[in-house]
Protein backbone atom coordinates (compact mmCIF):
# COMPACT_ATOMS: atom_id res chain seq x y z
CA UNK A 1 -0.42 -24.97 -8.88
CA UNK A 2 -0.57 -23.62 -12.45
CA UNK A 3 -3.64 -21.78 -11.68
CA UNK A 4 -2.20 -20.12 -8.91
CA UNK A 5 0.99 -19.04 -10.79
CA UNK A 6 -1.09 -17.48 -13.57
CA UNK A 7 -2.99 -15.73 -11.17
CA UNK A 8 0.30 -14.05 -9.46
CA UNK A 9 1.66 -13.35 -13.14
CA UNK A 10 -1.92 -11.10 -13.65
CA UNK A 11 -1.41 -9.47 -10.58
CA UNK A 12 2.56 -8.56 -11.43
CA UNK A 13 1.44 -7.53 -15.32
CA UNK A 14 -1.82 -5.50 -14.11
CA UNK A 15 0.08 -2.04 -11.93
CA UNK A 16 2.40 -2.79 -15.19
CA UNK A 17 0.00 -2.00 -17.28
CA UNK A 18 -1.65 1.13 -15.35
CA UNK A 19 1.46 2.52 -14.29
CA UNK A 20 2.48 2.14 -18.09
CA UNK A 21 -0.81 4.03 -19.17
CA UNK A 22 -0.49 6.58 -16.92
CA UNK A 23 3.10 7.73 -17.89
CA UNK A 24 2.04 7.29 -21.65
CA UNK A 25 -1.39 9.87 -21.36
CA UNK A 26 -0.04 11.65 -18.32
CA UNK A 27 3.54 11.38 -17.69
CA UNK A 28 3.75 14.82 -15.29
CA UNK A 29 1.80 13.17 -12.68
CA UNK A 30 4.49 10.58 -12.31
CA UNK A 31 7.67 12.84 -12.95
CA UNK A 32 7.70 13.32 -9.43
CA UNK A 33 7.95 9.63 -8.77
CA UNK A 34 10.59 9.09 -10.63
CA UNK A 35 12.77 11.99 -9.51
CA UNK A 36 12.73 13.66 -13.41
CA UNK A 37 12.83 16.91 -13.35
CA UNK A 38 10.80 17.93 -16.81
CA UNK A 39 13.41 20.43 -18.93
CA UNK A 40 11.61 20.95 -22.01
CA UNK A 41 8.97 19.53 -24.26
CA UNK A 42 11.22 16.47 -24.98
CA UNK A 43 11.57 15.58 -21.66
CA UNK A 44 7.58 14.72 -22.18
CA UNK A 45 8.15 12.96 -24.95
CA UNK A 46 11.27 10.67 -24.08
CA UNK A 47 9.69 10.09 -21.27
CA UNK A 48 6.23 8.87 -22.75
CA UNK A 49 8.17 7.18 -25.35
CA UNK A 50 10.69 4.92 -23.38
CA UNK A 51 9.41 4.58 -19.54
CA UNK A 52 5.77 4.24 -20.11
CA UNK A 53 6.46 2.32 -23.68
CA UNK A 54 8.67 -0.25 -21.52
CA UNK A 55 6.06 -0.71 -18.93
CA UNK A 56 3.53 -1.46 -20.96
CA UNK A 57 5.68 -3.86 -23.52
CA UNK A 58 6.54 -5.59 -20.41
CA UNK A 59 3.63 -5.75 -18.91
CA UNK A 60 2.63 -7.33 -22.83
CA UNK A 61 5.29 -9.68 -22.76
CA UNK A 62 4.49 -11.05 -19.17
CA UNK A 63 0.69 -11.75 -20.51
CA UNK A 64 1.72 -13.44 -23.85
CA UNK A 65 4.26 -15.58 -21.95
CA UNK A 66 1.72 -16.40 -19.34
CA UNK A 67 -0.64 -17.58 -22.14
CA UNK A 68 2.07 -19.64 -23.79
CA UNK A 69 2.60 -22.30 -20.85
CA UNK A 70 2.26 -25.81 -21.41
């Protein structure tokens, strides 16, 4: 049962992790998905900072908890 648990916590983390990526290293590919609207250079930025940052800590988080089990 454990096994199967950790598997279904790899398959949540991993579109966390490319998702993540891709708004980190290409974040006007996924504007659109999001309904953003890019204004200015910051835009890029905040948006590469905060949504793709939060994907990919939580994507982390989810894989170091999933390691921790006892």
């Amino acid at each position: 049962m454990k096994q199967l648990i950790n598997i279904l916590v790899v398959l949540a983390i991993l579109p966390l992790l490319v998702l993540g990526t891709v708004n980190v290293f290409a974040p006007s590919n996924t504007f659109e998905l999001y309904g953003i609207k890019p204004l200015g250079i910051m835009t890029y930025s905040t948006f590469r900072g905060a949504i793709g940052g939060m994907l990919i800590g939580g994507g982390l988080i989810m894989l170091i908890g999933a390691n921790h089990q006892k």
